[in-house]
Every structure is written in structure tokens, then in C-alpha cells.
Protein backbone atom coordinates (compact mmCIF):
# COMPACT_ATOMS: atom_id res chain seq x y z
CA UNK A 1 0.00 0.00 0.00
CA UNK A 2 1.55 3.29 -1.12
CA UNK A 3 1.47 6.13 1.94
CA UNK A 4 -0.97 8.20 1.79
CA UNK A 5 1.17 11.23 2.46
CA UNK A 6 2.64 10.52 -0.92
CA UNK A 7 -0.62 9.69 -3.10
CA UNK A 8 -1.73 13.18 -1.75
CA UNK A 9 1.99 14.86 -2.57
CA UNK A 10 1.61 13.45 -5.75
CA UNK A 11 -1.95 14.41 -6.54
CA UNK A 12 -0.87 18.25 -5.17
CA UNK A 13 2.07 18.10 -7.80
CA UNK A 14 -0.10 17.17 -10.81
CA UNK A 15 -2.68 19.71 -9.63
CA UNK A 16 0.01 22.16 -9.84
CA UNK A 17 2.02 21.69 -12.64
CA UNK A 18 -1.10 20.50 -15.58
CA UNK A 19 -2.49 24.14 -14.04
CA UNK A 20 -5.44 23.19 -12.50
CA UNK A 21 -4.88 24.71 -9.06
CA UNK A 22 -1.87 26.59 -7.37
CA UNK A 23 -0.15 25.33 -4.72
CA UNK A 24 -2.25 26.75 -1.40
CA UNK A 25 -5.77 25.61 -3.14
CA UNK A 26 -3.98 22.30 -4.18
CA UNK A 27 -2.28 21.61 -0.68
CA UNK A 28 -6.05 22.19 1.12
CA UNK A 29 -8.09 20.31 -1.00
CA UNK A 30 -5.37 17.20 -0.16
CA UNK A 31 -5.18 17.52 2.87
CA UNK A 32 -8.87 17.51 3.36
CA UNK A 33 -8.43 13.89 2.43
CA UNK A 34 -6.28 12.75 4.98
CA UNK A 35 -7.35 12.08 8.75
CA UNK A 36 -3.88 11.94 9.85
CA UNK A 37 -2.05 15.36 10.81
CA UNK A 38 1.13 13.73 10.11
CA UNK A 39 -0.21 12.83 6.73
CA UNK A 40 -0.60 16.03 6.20
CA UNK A 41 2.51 18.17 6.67
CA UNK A 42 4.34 14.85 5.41
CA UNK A 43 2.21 15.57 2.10
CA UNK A 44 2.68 19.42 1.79
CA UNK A 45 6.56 19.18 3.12
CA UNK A 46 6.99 16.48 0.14
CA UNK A 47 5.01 18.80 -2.40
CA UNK A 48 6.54 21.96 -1.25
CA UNK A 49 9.75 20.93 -1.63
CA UNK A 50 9.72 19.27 -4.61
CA UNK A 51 8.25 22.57 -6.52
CA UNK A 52 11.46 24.34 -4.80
CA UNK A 53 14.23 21.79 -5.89
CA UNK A 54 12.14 21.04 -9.61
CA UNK A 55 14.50 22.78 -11.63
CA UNK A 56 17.47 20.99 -10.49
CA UNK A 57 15.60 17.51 -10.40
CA UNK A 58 14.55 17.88 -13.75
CA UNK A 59 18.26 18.12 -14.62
CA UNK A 60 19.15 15.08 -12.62
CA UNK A 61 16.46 13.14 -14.26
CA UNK A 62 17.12 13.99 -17.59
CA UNK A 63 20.74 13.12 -17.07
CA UNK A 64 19.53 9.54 -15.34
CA UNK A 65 16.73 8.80 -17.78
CA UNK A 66 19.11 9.01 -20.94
CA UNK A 67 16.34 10.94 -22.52
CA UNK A 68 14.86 14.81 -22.38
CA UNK A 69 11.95 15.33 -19.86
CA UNK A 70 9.66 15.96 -22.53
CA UNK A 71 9.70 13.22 -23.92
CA UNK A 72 8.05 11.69 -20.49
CA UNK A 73 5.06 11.26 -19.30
CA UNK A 74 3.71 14.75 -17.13
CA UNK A 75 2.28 11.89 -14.59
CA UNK A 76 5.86 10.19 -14.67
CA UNK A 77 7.84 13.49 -14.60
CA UNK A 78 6.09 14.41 -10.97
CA UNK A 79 6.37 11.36 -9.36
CA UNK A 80 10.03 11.03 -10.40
CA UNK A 81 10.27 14.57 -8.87
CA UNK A 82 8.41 13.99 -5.64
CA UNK A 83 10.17 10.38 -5.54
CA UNK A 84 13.87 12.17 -5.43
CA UNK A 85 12.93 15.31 -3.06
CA UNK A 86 12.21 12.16 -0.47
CA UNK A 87 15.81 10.26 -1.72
CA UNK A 88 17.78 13.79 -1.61
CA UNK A 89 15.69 16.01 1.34
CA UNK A 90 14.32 13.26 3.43
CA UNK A 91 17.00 11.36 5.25
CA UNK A 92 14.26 9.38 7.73
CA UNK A 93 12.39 7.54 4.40
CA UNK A 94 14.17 4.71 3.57
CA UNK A 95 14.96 4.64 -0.17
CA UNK A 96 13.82 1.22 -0.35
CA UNK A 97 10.07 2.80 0.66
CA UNK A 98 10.51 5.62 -1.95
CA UNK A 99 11.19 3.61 -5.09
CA UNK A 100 8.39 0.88 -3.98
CA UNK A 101 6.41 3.76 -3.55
CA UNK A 102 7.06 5.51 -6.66
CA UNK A 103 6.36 2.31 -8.89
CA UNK A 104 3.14 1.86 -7.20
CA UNK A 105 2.32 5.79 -8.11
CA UNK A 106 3.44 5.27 -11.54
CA UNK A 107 0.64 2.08 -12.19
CA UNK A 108 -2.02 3.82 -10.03
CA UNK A 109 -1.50 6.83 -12.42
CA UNK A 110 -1.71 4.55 -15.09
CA UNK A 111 1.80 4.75 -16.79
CA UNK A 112 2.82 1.13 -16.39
CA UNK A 113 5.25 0.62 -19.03
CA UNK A 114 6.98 3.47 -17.11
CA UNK A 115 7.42 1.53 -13.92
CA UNK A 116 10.55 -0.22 -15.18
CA UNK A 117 11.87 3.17 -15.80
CA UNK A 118 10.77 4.93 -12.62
CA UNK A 119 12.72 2.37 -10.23
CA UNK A 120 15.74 2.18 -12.70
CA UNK A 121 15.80 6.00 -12.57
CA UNK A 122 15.30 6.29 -8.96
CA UNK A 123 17.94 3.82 -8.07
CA UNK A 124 20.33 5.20 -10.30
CA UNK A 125 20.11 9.03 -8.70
CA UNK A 126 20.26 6.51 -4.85
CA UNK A 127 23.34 5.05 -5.59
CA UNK A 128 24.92 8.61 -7.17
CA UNK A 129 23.51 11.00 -4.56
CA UNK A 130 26.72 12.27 -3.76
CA UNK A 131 27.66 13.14 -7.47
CA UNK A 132 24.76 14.58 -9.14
CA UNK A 133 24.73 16.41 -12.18
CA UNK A 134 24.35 19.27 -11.34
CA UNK A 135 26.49 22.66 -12.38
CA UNK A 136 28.81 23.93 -9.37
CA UNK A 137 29.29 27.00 -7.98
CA UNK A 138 31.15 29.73 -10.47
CA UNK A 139 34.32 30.46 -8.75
CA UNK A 140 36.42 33.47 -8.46
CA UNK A 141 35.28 35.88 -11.16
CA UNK A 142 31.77 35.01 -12.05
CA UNK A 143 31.26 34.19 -15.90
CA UNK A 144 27.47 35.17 -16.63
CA UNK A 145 26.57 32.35 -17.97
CA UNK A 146 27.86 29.79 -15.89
CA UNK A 147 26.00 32.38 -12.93
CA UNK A 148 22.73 31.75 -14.68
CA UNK A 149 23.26 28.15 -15.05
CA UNK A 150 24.21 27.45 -11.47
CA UNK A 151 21.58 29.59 -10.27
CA UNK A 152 18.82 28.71 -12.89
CA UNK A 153 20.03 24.41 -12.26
CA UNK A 154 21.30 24.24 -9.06
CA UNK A 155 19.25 26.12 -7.13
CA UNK A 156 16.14 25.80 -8.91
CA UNK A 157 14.79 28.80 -9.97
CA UNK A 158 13.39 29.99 -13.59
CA UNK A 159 16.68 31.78 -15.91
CA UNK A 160 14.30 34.64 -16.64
CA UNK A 161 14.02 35.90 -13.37
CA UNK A 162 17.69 35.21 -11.87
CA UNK A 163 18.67 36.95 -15.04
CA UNK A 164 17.22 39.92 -13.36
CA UNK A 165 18.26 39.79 -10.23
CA UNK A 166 22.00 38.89 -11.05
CA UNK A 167 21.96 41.70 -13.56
CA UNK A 168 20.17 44.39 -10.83
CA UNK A 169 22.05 43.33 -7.78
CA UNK A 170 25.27 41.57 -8.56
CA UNK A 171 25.94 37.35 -8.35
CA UNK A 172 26.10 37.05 -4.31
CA UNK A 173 23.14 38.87 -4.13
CA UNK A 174 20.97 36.32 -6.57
CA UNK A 175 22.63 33.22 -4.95
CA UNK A 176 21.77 34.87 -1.71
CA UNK A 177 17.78 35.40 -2.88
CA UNK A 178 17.72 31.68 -4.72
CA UNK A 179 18.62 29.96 -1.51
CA UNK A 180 16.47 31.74 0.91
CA UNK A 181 13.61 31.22 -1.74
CA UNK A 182 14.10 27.41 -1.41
CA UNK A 183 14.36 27.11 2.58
CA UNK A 184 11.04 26.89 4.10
CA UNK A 185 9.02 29.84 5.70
CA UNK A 186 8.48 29.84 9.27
CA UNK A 187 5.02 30.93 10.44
CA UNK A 188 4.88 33.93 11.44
CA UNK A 189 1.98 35.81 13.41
CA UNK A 190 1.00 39.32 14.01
CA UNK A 191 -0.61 40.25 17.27
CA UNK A 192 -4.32 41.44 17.20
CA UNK A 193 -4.35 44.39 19.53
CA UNK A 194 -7.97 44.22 19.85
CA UNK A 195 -7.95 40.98 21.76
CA UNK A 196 -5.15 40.97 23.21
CA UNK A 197 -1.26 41.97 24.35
CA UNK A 198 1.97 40.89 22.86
CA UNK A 199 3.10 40.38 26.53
CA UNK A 200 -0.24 38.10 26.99
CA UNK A 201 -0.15 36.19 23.75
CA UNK A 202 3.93 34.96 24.49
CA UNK A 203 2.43 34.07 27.90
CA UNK A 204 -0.71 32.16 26.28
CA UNK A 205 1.24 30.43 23.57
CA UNK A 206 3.83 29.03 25.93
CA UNK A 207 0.92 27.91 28.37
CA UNK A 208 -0.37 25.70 25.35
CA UNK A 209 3.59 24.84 24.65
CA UNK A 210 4.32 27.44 20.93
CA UNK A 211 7.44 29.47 21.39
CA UNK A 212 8.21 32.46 19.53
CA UNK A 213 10.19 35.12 18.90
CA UNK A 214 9.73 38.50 18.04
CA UNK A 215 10.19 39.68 14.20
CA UNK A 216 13.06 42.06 13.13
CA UNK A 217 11.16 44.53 11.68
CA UNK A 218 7.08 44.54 12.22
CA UNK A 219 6.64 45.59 16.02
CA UNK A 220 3.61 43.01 16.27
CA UNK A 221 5.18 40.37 14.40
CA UNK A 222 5.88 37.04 16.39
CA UNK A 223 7.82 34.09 14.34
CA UNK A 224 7.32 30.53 15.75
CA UNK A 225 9.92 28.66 16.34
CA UNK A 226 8.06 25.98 18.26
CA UNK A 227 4.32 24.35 18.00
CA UNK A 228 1.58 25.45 16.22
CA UNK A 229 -0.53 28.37 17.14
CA UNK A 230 -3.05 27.03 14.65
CA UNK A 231 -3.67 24.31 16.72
CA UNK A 232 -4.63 26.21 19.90
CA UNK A 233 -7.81 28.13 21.45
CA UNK A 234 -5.91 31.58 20.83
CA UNK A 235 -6.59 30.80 16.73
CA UNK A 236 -10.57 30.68 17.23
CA UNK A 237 -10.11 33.67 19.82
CA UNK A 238 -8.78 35.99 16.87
CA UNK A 239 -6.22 36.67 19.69
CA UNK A 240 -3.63 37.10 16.57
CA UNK A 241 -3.15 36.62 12.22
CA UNK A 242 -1.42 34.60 10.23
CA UNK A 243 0.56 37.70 8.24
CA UNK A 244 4.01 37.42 7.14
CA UNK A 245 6.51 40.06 8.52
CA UNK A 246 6.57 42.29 5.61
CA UNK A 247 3.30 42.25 5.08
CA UNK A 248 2.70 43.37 8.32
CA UNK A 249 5.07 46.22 7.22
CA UNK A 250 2.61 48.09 4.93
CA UNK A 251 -0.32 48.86 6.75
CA UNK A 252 2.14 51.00 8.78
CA UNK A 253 3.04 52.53 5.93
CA UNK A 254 -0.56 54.30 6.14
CA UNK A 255 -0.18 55.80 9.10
CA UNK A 256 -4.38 55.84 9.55
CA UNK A 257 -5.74 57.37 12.67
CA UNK A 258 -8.48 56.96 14.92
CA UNK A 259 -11.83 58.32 12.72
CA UNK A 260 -10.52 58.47 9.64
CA UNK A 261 -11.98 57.29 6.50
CA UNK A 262 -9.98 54.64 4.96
CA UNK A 263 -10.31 52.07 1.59
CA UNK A 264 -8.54 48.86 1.10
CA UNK A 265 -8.79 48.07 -2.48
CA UNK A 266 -8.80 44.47 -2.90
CA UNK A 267 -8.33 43.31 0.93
CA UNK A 268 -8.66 39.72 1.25
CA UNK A 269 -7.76 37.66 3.09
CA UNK A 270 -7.88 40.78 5.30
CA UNK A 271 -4.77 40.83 7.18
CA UNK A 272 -3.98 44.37 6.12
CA UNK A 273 -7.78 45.53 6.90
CA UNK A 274 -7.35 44.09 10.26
CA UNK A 275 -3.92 45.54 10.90
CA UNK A 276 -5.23 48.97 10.24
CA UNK A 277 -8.42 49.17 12.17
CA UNK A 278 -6.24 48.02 15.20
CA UNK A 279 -4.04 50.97 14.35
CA UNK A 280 -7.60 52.90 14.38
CA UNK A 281 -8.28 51.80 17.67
CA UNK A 282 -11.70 50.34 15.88
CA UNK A 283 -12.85 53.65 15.77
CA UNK A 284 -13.53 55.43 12.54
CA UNK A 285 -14.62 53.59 8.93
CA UNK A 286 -12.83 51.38 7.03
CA UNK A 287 -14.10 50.20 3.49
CA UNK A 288 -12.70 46.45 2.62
CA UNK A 289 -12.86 45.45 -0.89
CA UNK A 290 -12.85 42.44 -3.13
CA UNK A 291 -14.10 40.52 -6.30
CA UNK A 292 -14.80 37.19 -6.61
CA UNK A 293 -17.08 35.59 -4.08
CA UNK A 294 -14.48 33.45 -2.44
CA UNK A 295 -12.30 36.31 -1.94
CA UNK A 296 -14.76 38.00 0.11
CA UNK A 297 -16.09 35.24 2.11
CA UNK A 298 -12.83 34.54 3.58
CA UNK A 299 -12.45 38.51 3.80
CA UNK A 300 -15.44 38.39 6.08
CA UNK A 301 -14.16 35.43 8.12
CA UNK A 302 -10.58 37.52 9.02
CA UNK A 303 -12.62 40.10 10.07
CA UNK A 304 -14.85 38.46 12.37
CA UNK A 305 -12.33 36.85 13.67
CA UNK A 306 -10.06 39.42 14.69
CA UNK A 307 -13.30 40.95 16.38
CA UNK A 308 -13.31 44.52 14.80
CA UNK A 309 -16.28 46.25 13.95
CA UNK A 310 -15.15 49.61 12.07
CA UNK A 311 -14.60 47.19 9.25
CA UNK A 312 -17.63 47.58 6.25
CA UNK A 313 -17.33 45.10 3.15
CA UNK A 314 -17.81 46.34 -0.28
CA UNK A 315 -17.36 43.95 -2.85
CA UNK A 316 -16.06 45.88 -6.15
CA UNK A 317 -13.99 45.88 -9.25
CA UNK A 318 -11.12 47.85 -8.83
CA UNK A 319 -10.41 48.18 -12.22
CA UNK A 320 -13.94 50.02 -12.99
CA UNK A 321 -15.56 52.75 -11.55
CA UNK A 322 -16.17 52.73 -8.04
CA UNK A 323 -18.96 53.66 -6.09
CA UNK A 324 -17.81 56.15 -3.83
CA UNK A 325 -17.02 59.59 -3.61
CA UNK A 326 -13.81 61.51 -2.98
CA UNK A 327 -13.72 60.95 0.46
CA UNK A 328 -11.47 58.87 1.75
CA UNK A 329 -8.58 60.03 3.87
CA UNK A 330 -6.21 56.62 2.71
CA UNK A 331 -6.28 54.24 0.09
CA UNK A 332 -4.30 51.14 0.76
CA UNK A 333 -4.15 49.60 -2.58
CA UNK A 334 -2.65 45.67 -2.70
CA UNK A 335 -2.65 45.33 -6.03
CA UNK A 336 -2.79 41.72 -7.42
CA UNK A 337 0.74 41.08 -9.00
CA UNK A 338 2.78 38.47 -10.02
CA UNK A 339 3.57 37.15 -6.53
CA UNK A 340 7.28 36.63 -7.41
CA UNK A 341 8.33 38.07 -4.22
CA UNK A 342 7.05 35.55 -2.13
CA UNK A 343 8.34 32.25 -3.71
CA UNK A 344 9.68 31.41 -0.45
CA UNK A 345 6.48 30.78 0.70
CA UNK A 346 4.48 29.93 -2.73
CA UNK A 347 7.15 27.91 -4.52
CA UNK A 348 5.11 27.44 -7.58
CA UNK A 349 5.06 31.00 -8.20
CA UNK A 350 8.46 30.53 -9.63
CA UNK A 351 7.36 28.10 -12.12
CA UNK A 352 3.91 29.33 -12.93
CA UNK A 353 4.77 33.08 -13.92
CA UNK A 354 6.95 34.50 -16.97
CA UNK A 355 8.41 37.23 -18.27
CA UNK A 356 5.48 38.36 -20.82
CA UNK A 357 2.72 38.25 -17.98
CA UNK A 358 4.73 41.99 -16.18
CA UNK A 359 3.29 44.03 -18.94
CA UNK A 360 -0.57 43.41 -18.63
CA UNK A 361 -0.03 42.69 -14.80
CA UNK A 362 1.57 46.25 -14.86
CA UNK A 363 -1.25 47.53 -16.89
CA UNK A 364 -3.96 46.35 -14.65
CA UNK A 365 -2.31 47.88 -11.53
CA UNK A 366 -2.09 51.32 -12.98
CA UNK A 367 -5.78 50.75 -14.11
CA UNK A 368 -6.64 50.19 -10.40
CA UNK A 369 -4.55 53.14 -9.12
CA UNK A 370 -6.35 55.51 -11.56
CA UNK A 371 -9.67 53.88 -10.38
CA UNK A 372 -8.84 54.33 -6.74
CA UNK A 373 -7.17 57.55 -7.40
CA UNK A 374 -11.12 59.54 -7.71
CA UNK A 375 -11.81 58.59 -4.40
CA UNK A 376 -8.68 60.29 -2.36
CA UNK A 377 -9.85 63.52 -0.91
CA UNK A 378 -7.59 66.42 -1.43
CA UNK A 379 -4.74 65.87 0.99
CA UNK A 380 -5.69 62.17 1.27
CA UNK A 381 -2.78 59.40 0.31
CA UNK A 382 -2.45 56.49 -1.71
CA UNK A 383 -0.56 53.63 -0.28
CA UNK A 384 0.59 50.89 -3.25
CA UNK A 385 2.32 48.30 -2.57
CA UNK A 386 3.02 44.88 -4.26
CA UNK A 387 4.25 41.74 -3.44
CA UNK A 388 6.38 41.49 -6.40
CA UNK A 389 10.16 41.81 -6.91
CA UNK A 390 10.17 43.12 -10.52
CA UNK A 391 9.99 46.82 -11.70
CA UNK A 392 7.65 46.88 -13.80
CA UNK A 393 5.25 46.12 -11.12
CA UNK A 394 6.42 48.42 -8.57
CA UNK A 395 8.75 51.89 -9.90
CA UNK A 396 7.61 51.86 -13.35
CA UNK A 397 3.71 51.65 -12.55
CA UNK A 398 4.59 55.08 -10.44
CA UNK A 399 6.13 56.71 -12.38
CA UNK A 400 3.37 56.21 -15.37
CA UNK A 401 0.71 56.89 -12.63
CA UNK A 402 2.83 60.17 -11.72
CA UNK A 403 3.09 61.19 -15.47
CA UNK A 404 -0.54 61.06 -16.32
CA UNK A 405 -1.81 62.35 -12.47
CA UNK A 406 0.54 65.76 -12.01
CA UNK A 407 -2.21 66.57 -8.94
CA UNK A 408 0.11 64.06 -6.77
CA UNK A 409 2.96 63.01 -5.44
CA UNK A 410 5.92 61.03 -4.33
CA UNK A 411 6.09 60.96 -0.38
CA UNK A 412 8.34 59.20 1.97
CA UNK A 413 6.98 57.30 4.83
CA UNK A 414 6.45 59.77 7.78
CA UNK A 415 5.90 56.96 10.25
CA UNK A 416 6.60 53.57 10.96
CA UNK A 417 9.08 51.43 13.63
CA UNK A 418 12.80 52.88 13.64
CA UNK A 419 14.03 49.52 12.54
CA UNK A 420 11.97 49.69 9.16
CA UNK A 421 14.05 52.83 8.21
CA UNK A 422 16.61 50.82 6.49
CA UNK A 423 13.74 49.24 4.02
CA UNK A 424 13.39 53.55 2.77
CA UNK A 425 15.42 54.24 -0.43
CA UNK A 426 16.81 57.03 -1.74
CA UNK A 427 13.93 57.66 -3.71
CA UNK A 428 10.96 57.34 -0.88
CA UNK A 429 10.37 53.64 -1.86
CA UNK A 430 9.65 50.96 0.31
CA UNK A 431 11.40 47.77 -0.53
CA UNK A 432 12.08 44.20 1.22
CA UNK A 433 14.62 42.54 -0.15
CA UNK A 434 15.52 38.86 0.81
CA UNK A 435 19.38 38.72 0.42
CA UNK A 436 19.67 42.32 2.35
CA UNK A 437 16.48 41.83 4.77
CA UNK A 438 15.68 37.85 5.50
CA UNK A 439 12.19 38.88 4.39
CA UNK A 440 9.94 38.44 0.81
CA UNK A 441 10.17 40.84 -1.59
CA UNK A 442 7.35 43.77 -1.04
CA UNK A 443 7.29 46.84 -2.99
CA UNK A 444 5.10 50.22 -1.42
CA UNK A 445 5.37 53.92 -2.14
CA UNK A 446 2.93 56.68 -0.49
CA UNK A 447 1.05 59.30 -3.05
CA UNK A 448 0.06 62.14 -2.07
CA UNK A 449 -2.96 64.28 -3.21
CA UNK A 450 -2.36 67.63 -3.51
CA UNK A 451 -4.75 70.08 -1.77
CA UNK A 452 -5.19 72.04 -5.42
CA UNK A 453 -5.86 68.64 -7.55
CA UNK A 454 -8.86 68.53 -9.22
């Protein structure tokens, strides 16, 4: 009997890669299937881990398979993958358990003929673990394209986009990013103010045995580096959010105030909303917004949860006209992007984006910040930020928005923790970066509404 951590890793990784679901919507509609918790972070660990390290195992199984991965099977080509993130990541599964394994996956996904292949393949990368092919490390003076090869091979990640980041920021830099892209992301947790202390919450999450400690940045921001808070009373109690540090960074960026009028453009899951009607002390109005149904059901849930009641839902295309006036003080505007700065954490970002989707990703944001742009009162700010690590989403949508919209401007943050100063550049921007920071990549800049704008 294969385990069933595996059939589900498996079933995640063809979800994934023939496009049918990305990874977090893949991972929960597995797990759903398995009664066993240890099933279950077996099955996302295995499936996670794999999408990190794909690159480099498709290289290794090319090289052991005597033939190009094309010209396999998609069903073979993931369980080979899966099957040699457990030979190569998993010391405590006994190869003899993963090759059984992956034969059995490759005649319950009916690809029989394959099976003598599979184990052949499998056994071959066992007994050679030590010597894969693989590209090494440029040394001394970096040749480009031996950089782009170790970093696009070795450590997994698409040529596109460490092209980019090698040319912007230099070779340590891009190994630096590439390997903190393929560790694993510790959970992190912000604090909900409106339950509870950050004093009270340590004490409460060491009572039900979850250690933490606090984040570098994000004054709220608790990593765990023991136990699962998810697991405990304090979850259902909203007594904090599942937010990663430098997301926890923008809504500071906003600087909103107790009775203030305030928008979030396309809010869910709502850990920004939240963030910022604790900053309001729950008193004043804040507007959450979001499309698709989904979307704003799980909006609503975060924002029950977290027990505030300042919060109204809206749900709206931000890309159309919106139904409000020019009144709000702030505009916190998310915009959906290409997600590339938080592969850490979404792994299959890396393999699901490319180069041509920036331009009509770029487009759509500076649709949304002309949309939300009507609704600033004079004075009022614009907060966009992006969880993307590429220009064109971030800079270059500003400075067309700034081009075509000469009533505002360029502002840099006022406010926020004396440890965030370092994440200011010289031009007022915010940016995280990972080699420089040890966080994603987020993007935010502040516009201002002048007072004479019509």
C-alpha cells in the first residue's frame, strides 16, 4: 500500500504543474483527504519541496533517464520529482520505501510501461547521490553564464528571473535570494491588539507549549519557532493573524488614525484591513474590498475573527468605476501582481509566472490606481504596494501613474518602527529585499494628493 502522504503529494504536484490549481488551493483540497495530521505536513513538506528543488531535479532526471523530460510522461515526470525530493531532502524515508512507492504511483496513475523506468531511474540518482549532475558554484570571477546556469540548475529557480536579479544586484546577491527562496518559511503571526497583548499572547502560547520570537522589523510580528498556534484556542479567539513580517510592514506605511476614512482596495484575506483598524483603535470607517465571491467570504471570516467592527465590506472591481465619492482620507491599494516576491512561501510561483505576464499585470495595476485615485480627498494618500520583486510592477507603474496624475505626489513614509528605516530608499520607496532583509520581496510607495488637484 503506497502512503498516503505521498498519493496526496503526488496528486498536489499534478494539480500544480497540468495548471489546475496553485499550490495553497492544491495543498487544502489534499489535505482535506487525509485524517492523519502527520499525513498532512508529510504531504505538503513532500510537495513543497519538490516545486522548490524542480528545476534541479529535472536536470538530474534527464541526465539519469538518458532521454529529455519531454519526452516523459507529465504523470511520470512528478512522481520522479516527488520520488527524489524524499531520496535527496528526506533522510528518515528509507529509499527502499521511496522507489516501492514511486512504482506503485506510476501504475495507479496509469503509466505502467513506465514503472521499469521509474525504479531504474530512482535507483540510479540513490546510488549517485553524492555526485549529481548538477552545475557547481562559479568560482572566483563570475562568468554570466555559468551564474545563470548554477543559479537557474542548481538552485532551482526559472533563468528569466535570476537573469534579473544577477543583472540588478550583482551574483552574491541572486545566490543569496535563490537559496532563501528554497528554505522553508516559518510561520509567522501578528498580534491582534484588539484581543489581546503581545506580553499576553507569548504568555498564552507558551501555556499551550508554541514558542516564539519576536520579528526584526514589524513591532507586532511574532515568528514561531516551536508548536503550532493554529492548533490552539488563541486561533478561534482571533487573539492574533497569520501575516508574514513584511506584510505586516505596509499597513504602517498608512499611518491611519483613529476616525478616519480609509479604503482597502482588494483586501482579502484581510490581514492588512485588520492591521489597520487596530491601528484605528476600531474607531472610525474602514471600506474592505474584493471581487470574486471566495475572496470575500474569507475577507469576512478575518474580520470576524479578529473581532473589529469599524470594518464595512464592499465587494467591487477595482479596475472600474467605483462607487464612492472623494472621500477617503487613505487608500491602501494591494494590487494583485505576479507574486514573485514571495516564492519562499508559494514555490510554484516561480514556475507558474513568466516574463510576458509583467506588462498586462503592470497595466492592470495602474488601471486600479487611476480607479482608486477619484476617491482620495484632497490631501488624502495612496498607499501601493506589491508583493512582487520586478519593476515593472512596482517603480515603473509610479512613475506612469505620476506622469498622467501631475495633482500628486511622491512621499516618503512619515511613520513607521525605527528599525523599518533601512527598508526607505533614496527615492521614498519601500522595498524588502531577501538577500539584504531575510524577508519576501514587497514593494510600497505613499502618493500624495495635492490640496489644489482637481
Amino acid at each position: 500500500m503506497i502512503a498516503p502522504a505521498r498519493v496526496a503529494a503526488y496528486e498536489i504536484l499534478r494539480a500544480v504543474n497540468a495548471r489546475r490549481a496553485d499550490l495553497p488551493h492544491a495543498l487544502a483540497r489534499a489535505r482535506a483527504h487525509l485524517d492523519d495530521g502527520r499525513d498532512r505536513a508529510l504531504a505538503g513538506e513532500i510537495a513543497s519541496g519538490t516545486l522548490r528543488w524542480q528545476g534541479a531535479f529535472d536536470r538530474i532526471i534527464g541526465d539519469a533517464a538518458k532521454r529529455p523530460l519531454p519526452r516523459l510522461d507529465p504523470e511520470v515526470a512528478d512522481v520522479l520529482r516527488l520520488s527524489i525530493f524524499q531520496l535527496l531532502h528526506l533522510e528518515r524515508v528509507p529509499a527502499s520505501a521511496v522507489v516501492n512507492d514511486a512504482v506503485s504511483l506510476t501504475r495507479r496513475a496509469g503509466k505502467g510501461s513506465a514503472a521499469s523506468l521509474v525504479n531504474a531511474v530512482l535507483r540510479r540518482v540513490s546510488r549517485q547521490r553524492d555526485r549529481l549532475p548538477l552545475p557547481v558554484r562559479p568560482p572566483g570571477l563570475v562568468n554570466r553564464d555559468e551564474a545563470l546556469e548554477y543559479l537557474s540548475v542548481t538552485l532551482s529557480h526559472p533563468r528569466w528571473l535570476v537573469a534579473r536579479w544577477l543583472d540588478r544586484h550583482g551574483f552574491d546577491a541572486a545566490e543569496s535570494w535563490a537559496r532563501f527562496n528554497n528554505q522553508p518559511a516559518p510561520l509567522t503571526i501578528r498580534v491582534n491588539h484588539l484581543r489581546t497583548t503581545t506580553e499576553a499572547l507569548l504568555t498564552d502560547l507558551a501555556n499551550h507549549g508554541v514558542t516564539a520570537t519576536p520579528g526584526r522589523f514589524a513591532p507586532d510580528a511574532l515568528v514561531i519557532t516551536h508548536g503550532n498556534p493554529l492548533m490552539t484556542p488563541l486561533a478561534s479567539a482571533g487573539a492574533f493573524v497569520v501575516q508574514d513580517e513584511a506584510s505586516q510592514l505596509v499597513p504602517l506605511l498608512t499611518d491611519v488614525r483613529a476616525g478616519e476614512r480609509v479604503l482597502d482596495a482588494c483586501a482579502s484575506p484581510g490581514g492588512k484591513a485588520t492591521a489597520m483598524a487596530g491601528a484605528m483603535n476600531d474607531r472610525g470607517l474602514l471600506v474592505a474590498t474584493d471581487l470574486r465571491g471566495g475572496r470575500v467570504d474569507l475577507l469576512a471570516r478575518t474580520i470576524q475573527g479578529a473581532g473589529t467592527t469599524s470594518i464595512r465590506i464592499v465587494r467591487a472591481d477595482i479596475q472600474r468605476a467605483l462607487p464612492f465619492q472623494a472621500v477617503f482620507d487613505c487608500v491602501l491599494l494591494d494590487a494583485p501582481c505576479s507574486g514573485l516576491g514571495t516564492i519562499r512561501r508559494d514555490p510554484d510561483v516561480k514556475w507558474r509566472r513568466n516574463e510576458e505576464d509583467l506588462p498586462p499585470l503592470a497595466a492592470a495595476q495602474l488601471a486600479m490606481l487611476d480607479q482608486v485615485s477619484l476617491v482620495v480627498r484632497e490631501a488624502g494618500r495612496i498607499v501601493y504596494s506589491t508583493c512582487s520583486s520586478e519593476p515593472e510592477e512596482n517603480e515603473e507603474v509610479i512613475a506612469r501613474f505620476l506622469s498622467s496624475h501631475p495633482g500628486f505626489r511622491l512621499r516618503s513614509p512619515a511613520t513607521g518602527p525605527a528599525s523599518a528605516a533601512s527598508l526607505i530608499d533614496a527615492s521614498g520607496y519601500f522595498r524588502t529585499l531577501p538577500f539584504r532583509d531575510g524577508l519576501e520581496a514587497f514593494f510600497a510607495a505613499i502618493l500624495v494628493k495635492s490640496p489644489a488637484s482637481q
